[in-house]
PDB file of N, CA and C in Angstrom:
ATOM      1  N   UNK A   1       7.237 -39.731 -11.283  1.00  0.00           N
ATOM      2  CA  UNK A   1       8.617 -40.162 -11.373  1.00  0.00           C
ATOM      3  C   UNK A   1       8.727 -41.572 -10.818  1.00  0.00           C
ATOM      4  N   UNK A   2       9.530 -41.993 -11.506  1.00  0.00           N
ATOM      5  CA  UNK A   2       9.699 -43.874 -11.578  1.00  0.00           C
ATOM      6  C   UNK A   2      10.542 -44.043 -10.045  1.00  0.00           C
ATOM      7  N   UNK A   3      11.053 -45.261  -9.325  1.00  0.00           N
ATOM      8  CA  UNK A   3      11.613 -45.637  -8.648  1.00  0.00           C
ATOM      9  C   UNK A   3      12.501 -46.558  -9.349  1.00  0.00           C
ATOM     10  N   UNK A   4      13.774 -46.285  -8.795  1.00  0.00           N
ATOM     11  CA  UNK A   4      14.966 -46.938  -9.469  1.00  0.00           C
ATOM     12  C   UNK A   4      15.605 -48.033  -8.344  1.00  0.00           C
ATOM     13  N   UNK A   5      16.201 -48.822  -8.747  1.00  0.00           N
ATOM     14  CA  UNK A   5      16.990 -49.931  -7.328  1.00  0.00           C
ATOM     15  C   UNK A   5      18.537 -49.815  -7.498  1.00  0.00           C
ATOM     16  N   UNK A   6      19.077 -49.439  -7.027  1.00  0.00           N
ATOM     17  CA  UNK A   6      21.102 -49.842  -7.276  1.00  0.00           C
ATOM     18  C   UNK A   6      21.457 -50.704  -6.385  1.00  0.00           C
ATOM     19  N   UNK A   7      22.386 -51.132  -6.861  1.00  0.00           N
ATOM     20  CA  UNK A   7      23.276 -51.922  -6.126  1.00  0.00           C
ATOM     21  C   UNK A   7      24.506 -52.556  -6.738  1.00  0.00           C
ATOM     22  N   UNK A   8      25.438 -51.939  -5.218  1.00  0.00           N
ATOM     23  CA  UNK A   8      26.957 -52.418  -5.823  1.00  0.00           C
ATOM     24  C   UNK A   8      27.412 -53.453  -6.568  1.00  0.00           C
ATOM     25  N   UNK A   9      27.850 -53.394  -8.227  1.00  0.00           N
ATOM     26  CA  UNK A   9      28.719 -54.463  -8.819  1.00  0.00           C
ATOM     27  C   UNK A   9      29.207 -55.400  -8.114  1.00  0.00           C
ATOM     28  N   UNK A  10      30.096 -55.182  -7.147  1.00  0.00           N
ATOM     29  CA  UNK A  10      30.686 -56.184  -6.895  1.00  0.00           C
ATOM     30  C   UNK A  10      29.880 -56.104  -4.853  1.00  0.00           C
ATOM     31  N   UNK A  11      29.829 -57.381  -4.895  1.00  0.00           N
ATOM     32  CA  UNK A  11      28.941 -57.554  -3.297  1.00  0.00           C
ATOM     33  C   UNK A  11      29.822 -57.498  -2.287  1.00  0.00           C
ATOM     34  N   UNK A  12      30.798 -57.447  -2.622  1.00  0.00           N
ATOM     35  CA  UNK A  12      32.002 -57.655  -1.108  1.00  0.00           C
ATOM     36  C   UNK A  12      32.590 -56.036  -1.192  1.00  0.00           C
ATOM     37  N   UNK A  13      32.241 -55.270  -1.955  1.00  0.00           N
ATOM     38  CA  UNK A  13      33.054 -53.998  -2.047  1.00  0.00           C
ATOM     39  C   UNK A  13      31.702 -52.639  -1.617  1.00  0.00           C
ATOM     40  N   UNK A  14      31.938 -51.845  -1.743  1.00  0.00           N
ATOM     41  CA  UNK A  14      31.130 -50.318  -1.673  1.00  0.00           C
ATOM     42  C   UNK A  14      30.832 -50.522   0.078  1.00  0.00           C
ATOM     43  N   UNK A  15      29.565 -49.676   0.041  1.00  0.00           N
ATOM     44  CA  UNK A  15      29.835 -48.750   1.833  1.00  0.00           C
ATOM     45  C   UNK A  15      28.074 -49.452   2.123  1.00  0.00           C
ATOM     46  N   UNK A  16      28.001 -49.133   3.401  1.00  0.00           N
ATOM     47  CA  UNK A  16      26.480 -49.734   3.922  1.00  0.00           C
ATOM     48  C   UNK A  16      25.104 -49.210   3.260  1.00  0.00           C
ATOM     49  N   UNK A  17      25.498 -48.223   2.223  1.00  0.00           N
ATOM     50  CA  UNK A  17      24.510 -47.473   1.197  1.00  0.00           C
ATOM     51  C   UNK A  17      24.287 -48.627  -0.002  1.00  0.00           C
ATOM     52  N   UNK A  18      25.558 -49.079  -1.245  1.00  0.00           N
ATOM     53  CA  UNK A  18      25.316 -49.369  -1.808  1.00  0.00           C
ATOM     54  C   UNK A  18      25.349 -50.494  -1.756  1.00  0.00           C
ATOM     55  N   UNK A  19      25.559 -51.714  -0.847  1.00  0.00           N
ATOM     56  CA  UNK A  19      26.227 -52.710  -0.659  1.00  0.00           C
ATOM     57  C   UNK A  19      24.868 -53.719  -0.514  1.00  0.00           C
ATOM     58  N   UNK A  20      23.714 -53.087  -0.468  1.00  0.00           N
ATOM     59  CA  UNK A  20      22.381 -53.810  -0.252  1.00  0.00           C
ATOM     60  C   UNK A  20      21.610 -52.799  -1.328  1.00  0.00           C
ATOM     61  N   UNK A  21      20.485 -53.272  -2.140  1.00  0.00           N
ATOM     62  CA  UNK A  21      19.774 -52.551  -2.571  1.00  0.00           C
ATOM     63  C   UNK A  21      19.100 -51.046  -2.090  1.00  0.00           C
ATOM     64  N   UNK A  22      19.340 -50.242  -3.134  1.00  0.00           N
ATOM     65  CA  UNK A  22      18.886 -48.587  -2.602  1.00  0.00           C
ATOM     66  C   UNK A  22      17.949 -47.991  -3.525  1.00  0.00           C
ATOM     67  N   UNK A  23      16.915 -47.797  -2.805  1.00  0.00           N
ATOM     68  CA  UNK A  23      15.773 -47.691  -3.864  1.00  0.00           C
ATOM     69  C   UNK A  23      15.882 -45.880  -4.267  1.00  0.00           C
ATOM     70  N   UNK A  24      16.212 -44.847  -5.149  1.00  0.00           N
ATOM     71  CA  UNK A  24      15.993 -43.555  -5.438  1.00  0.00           C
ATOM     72  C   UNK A  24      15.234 -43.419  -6.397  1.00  0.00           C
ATOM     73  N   UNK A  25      14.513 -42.433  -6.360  1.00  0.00           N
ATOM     74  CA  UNK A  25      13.339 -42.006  -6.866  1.00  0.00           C
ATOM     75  C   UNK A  25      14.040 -40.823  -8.353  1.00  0.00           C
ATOM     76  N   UNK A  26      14.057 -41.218  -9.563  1.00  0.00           N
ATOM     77  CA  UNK A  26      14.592 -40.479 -10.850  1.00  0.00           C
ATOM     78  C   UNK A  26      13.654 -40.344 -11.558  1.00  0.00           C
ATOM     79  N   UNK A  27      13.581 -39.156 -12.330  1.00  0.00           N
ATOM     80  CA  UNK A  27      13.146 -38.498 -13.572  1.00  0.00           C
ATOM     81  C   UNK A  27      13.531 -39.864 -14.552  1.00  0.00           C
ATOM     82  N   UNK A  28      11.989 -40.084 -15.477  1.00  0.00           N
ATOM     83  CA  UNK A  28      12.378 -41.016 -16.482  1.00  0.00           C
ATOM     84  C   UNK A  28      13.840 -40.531 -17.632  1.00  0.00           C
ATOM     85  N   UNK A  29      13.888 -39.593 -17.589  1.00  0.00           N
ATOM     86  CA  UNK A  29      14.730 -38.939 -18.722  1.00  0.00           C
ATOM     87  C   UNK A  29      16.198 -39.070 -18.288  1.00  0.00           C
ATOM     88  N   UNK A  30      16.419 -39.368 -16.471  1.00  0.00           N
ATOM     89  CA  UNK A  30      17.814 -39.369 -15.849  1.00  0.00           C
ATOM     90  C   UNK A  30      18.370 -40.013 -16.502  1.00  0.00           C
ATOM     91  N   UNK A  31      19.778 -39.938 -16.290  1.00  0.00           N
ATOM     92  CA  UNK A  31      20.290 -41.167 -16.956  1.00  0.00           C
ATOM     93  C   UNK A  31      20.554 -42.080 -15.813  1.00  0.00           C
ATOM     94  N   UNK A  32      20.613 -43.717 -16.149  1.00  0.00           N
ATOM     95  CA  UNK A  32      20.950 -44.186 -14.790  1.00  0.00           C
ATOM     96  C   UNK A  32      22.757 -43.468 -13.799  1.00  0.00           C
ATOM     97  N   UNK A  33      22.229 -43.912 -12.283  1.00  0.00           N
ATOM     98  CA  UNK A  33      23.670 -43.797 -11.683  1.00  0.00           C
ATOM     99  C   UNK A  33      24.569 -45.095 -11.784  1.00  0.00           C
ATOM    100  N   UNK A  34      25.729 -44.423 -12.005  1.00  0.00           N
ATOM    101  CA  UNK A  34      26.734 -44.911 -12.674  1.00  0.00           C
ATOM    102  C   UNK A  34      27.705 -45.831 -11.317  1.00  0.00           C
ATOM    103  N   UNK A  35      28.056 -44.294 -10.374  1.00  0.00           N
ATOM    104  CA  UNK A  35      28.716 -44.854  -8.857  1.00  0.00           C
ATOM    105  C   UNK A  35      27.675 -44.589  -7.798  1.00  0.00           C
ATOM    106  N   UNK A  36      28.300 -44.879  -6.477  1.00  0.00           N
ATOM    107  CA  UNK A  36      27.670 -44.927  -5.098  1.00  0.00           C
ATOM    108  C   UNK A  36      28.004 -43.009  -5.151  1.00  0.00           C
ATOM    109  N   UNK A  37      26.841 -42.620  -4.442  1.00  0.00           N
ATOM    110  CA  UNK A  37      27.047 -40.863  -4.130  1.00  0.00           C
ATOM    111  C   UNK A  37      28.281 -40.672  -3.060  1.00  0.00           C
ATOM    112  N   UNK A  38      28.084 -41.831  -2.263  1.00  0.00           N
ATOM    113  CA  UNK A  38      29.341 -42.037  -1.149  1.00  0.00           C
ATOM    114  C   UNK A  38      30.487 -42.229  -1.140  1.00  0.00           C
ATOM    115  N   UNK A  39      31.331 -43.501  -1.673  1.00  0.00           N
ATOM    116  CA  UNK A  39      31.671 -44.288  -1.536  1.00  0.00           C
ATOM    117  C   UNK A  39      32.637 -44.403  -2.995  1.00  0.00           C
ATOM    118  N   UNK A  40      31.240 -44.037  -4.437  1.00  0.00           N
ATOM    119  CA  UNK A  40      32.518 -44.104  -5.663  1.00  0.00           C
ATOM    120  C   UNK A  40      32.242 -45.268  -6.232  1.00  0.00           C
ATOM    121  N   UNK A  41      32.425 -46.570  -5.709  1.00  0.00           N
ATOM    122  CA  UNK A  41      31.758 -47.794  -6.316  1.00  0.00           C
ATOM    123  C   UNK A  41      31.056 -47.637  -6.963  1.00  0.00           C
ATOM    124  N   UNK A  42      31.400 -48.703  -8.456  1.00  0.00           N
ATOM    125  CA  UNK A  42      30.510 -48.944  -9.393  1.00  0.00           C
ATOM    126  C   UNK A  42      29.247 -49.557  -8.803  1.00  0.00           C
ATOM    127  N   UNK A  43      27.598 -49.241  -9.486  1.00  0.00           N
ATOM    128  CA  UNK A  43      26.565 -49.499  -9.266  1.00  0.00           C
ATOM    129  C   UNK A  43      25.667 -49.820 -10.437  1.00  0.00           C
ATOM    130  N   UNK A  44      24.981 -50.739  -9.952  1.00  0.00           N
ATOM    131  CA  UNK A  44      24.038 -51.228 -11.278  1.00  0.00           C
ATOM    132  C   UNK A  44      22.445 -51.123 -11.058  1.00  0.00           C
ATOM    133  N   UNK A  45      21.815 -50.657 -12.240  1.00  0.00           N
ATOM    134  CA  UNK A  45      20.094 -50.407 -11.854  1.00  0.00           C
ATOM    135  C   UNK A  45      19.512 -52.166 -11.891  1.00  0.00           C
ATOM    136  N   UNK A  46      18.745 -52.625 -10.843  1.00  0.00           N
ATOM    137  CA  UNK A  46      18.210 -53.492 -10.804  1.00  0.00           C
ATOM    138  C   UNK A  46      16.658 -53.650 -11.612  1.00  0.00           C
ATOM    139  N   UNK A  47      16.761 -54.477 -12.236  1.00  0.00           N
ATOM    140  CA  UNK A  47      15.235 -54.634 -12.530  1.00  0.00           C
ATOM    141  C   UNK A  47      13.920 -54.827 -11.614  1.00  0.00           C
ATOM    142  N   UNK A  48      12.999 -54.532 -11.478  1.00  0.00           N
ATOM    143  CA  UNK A  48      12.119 -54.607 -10.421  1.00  0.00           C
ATOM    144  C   UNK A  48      10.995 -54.467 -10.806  1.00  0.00           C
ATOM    145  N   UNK A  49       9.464 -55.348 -10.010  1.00  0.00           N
ATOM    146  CA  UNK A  49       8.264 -55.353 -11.073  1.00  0.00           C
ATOM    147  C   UNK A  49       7.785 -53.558 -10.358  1.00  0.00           C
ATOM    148  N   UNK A  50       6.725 -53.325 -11.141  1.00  0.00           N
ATOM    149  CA  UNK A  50       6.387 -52.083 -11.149  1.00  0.00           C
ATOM    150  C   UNK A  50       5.452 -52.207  -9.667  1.00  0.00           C
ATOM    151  N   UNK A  51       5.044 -50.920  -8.846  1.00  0.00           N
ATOM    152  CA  UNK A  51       4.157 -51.272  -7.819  1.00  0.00           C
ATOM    153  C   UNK A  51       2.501 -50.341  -8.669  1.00  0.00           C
ATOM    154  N   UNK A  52       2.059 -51.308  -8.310  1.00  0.00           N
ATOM    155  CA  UNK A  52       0.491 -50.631  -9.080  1.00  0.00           C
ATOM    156  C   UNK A  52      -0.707 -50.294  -8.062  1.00  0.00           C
ATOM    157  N   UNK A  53      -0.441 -50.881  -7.067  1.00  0.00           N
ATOM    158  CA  UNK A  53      -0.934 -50.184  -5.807  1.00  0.00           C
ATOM    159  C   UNK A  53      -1.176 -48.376  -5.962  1.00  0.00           C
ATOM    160  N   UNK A  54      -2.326 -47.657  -5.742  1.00  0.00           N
ATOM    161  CA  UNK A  54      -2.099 -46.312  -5.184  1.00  0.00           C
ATOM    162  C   UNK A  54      -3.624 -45.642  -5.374  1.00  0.00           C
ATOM    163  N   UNK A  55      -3.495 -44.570  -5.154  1.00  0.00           N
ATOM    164  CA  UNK A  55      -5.136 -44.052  -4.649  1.00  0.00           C
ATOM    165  C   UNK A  55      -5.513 -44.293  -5.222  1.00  0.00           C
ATOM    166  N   UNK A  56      -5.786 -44.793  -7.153  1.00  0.00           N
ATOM    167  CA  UNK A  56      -6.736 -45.454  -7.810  1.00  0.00           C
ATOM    168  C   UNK A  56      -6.894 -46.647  -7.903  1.00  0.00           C
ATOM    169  N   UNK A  57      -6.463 -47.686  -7.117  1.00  0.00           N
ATOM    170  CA  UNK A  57      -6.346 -48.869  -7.317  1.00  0.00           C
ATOM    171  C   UNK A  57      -7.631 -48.882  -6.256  1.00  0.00           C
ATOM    172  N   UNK A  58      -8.148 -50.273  -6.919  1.00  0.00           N
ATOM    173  CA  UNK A  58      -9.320 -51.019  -5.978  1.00  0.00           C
ATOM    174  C   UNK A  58      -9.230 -52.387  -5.425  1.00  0.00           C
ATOM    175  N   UNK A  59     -10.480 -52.770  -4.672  1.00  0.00           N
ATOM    176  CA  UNK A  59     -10.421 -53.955  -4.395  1.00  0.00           C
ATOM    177  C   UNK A  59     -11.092 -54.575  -5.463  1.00  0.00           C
ATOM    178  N   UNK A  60     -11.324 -56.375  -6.167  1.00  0.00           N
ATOM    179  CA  UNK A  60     -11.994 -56.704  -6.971  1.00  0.00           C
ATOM    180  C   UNK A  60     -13.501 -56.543  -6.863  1.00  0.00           C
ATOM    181  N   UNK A  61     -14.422 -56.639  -7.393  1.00  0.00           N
ATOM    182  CA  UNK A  61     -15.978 -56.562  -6.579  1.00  0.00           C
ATOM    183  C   UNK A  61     -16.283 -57.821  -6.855  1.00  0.00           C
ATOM    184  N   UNK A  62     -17.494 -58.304  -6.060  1.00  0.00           N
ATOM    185  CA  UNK A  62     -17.565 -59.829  -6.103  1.00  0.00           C
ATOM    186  C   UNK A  62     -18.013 -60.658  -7.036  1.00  0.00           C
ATOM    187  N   UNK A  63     -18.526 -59.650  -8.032  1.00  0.00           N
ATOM    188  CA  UNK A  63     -18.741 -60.911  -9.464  1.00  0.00           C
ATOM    189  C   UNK A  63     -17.595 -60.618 -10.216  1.00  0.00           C
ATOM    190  N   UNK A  64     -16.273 -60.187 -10.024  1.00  0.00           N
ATOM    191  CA  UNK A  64     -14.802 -59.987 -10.591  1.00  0.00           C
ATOM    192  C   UNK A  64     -14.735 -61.290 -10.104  1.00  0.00           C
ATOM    193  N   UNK A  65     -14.380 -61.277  -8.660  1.00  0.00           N
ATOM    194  CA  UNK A  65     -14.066 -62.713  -8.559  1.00  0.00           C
ATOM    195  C   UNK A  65     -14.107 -63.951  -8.253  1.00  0.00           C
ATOM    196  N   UNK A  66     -15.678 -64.130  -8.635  1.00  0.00           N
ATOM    197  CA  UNK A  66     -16.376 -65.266  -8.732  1.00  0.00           C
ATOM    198  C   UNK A  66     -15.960 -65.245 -10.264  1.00  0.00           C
ATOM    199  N   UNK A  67     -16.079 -64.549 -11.455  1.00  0.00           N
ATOM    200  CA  UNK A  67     -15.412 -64.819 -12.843  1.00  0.00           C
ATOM    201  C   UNK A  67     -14.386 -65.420 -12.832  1.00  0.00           C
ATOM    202  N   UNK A  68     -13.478 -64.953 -11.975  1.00  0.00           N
ATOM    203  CA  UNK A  68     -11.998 -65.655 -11.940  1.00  0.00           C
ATOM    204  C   UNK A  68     -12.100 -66.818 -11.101  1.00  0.00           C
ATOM    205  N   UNK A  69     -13.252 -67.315 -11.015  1.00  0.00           N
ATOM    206  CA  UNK A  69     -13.075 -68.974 -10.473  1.00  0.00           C
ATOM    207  C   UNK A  69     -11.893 -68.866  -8.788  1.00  0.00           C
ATOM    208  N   UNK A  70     -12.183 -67.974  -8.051  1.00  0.00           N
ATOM    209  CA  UNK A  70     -11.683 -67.648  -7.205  1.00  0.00           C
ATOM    210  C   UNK A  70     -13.004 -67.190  -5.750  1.00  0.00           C
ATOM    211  N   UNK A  71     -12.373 -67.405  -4.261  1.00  0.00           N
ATOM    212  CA  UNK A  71     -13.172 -67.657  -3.439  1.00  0.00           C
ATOM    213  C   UNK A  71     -12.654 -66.526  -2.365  1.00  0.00           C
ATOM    214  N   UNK A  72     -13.677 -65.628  -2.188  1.00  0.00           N
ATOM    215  CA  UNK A  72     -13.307 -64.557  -1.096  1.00  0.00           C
ATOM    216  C   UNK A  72     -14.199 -64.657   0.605  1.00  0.00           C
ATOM    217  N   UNK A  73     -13.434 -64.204   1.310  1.00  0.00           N
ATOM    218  CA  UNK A  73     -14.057 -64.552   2.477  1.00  0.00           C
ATOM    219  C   UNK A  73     -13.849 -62.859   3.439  1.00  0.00           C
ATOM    220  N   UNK A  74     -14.367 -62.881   4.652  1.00  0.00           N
ATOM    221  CA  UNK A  74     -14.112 -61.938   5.208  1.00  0.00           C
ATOM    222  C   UNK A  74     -14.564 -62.129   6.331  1.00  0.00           C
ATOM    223  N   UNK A  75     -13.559 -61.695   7.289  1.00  0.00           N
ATOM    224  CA  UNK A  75     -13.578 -62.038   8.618  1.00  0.00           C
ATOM    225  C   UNK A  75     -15.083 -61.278   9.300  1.00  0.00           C
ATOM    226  N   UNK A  76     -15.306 -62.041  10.100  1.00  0.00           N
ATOM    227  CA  UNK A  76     -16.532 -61.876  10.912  1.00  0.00           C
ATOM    228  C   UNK A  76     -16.370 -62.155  12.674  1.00  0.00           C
ATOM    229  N   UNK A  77     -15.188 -62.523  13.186  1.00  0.00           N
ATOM    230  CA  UNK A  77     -14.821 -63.222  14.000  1.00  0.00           C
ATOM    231  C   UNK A  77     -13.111 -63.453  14.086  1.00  0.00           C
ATOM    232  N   UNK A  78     -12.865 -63.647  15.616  1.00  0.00           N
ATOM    233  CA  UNK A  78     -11.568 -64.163  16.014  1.00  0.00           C
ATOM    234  C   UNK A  78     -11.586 -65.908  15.365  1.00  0.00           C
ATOM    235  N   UNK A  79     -10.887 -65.884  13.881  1.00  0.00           N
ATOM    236  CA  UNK A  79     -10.511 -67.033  13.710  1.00  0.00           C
ATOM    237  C   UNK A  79     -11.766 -67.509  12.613  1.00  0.00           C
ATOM    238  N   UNK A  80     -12.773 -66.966  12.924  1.00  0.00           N
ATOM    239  CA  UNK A  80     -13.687 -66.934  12.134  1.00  0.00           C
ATOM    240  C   UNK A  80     -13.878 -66.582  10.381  1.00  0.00           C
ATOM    241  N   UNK A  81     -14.343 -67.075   9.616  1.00  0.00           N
ATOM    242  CA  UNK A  81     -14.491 -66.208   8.052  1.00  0.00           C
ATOM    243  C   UNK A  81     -15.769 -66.725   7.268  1.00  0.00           C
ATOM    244  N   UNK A  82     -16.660 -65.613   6.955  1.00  0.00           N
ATOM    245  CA  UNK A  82     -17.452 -66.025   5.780  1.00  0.00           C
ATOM    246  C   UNK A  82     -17.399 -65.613   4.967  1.00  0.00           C
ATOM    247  N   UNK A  83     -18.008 -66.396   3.936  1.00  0.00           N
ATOM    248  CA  UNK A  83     -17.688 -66.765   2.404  1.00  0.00           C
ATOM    249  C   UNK A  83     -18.709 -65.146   2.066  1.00  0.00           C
ATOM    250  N   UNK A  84     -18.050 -64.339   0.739  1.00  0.00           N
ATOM    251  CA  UNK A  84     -18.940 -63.317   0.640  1.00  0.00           C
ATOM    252  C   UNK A  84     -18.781 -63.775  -0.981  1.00  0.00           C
ATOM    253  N   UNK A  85     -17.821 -64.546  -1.838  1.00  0.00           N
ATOM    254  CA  UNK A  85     -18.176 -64.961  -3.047  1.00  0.00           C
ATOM    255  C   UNK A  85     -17.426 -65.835  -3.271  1.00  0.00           C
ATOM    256  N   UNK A  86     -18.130 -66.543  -4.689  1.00  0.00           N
ATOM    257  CA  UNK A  86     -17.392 -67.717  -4.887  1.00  0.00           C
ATOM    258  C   UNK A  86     -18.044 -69.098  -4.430  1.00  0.00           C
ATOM    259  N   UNK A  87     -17.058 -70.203  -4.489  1.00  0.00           N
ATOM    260  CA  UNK A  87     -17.723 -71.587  -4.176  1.00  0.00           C
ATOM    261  C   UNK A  87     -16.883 -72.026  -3.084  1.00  0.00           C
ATOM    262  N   UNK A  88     -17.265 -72.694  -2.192  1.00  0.00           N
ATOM    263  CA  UNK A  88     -16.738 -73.071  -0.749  1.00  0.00           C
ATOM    264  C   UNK A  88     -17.729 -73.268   0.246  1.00  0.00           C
ATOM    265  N   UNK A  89     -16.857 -73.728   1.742  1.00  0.00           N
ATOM    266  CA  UNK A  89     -17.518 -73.509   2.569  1.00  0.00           C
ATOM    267  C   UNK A  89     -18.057 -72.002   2.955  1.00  0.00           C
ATOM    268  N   UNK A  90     -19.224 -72.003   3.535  1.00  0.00           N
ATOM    269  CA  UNK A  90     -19.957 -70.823   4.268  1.00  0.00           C
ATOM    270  C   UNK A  90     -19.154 -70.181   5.233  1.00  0.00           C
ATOM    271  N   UNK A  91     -18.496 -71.093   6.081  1.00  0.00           N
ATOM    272  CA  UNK A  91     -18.469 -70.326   6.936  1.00  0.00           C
ATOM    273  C   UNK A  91     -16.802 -71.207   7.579  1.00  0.00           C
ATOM    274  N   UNK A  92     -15.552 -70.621   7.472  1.00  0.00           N
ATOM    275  CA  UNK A  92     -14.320 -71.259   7.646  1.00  0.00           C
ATOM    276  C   UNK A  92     -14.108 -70.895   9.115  1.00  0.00           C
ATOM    277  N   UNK A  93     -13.477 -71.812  10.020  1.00  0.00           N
ATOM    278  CA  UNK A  93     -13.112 -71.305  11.342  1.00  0.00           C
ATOM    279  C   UNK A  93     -11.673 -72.108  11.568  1.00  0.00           C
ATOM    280  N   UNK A  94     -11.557 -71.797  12.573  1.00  0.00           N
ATOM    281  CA  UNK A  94     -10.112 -72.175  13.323  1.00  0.00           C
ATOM    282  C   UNK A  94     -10.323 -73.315  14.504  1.00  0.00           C
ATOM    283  N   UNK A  95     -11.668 -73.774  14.639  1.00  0.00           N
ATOM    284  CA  UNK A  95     -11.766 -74.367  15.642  1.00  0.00           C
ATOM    285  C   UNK A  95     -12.097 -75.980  15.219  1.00  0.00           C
TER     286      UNK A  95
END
């Protein structure tokens, strides 16, 4: 089930629910909400990018992104970072 965003039509009107974005969790098939569950105020579904994050998601592996002309590092140290792919310095610090 998708995540939906509302928020009150008008910004100076509805209650401390709808008056800032409210994220509820709906059945694709719902229809959107119309008012605040509280309050009665008209409410509108916000557009929002999708989150793709979740137990199947990965990290890139390092010839992903050395392809993408991109430079990964990983801490080794307070302040410290070495290079594990890509083109750059070896070894980045803070000092």
């Amino acid at each position: 089930m998708p995540f939906y965003e509302y928020v009150s039509t008008d910004p100076h009107a509805g209650c401390d629910y709808c008056g800032k974005p409210v994220t509820i969790l709906q059945k694709i098939g719902d229809p959107p909400m119309k008012k605040c569950p509280y309050c009665g105020q008209e409410v509108r579904r916000l557009i929002s990018p999708p989150s793709l994050a979740g137990q199947n998601s990965r990290a890139p592996s390092t010839g992903e992104v050395e392809k993408a002309g991109f430079t990964q590092y990983r801490k080794i140290g307070k302040g410290v970072y070495e290079k594990s792919a890509g083109k750059g310095p070896d070894i980045i610090s803070s000092d």
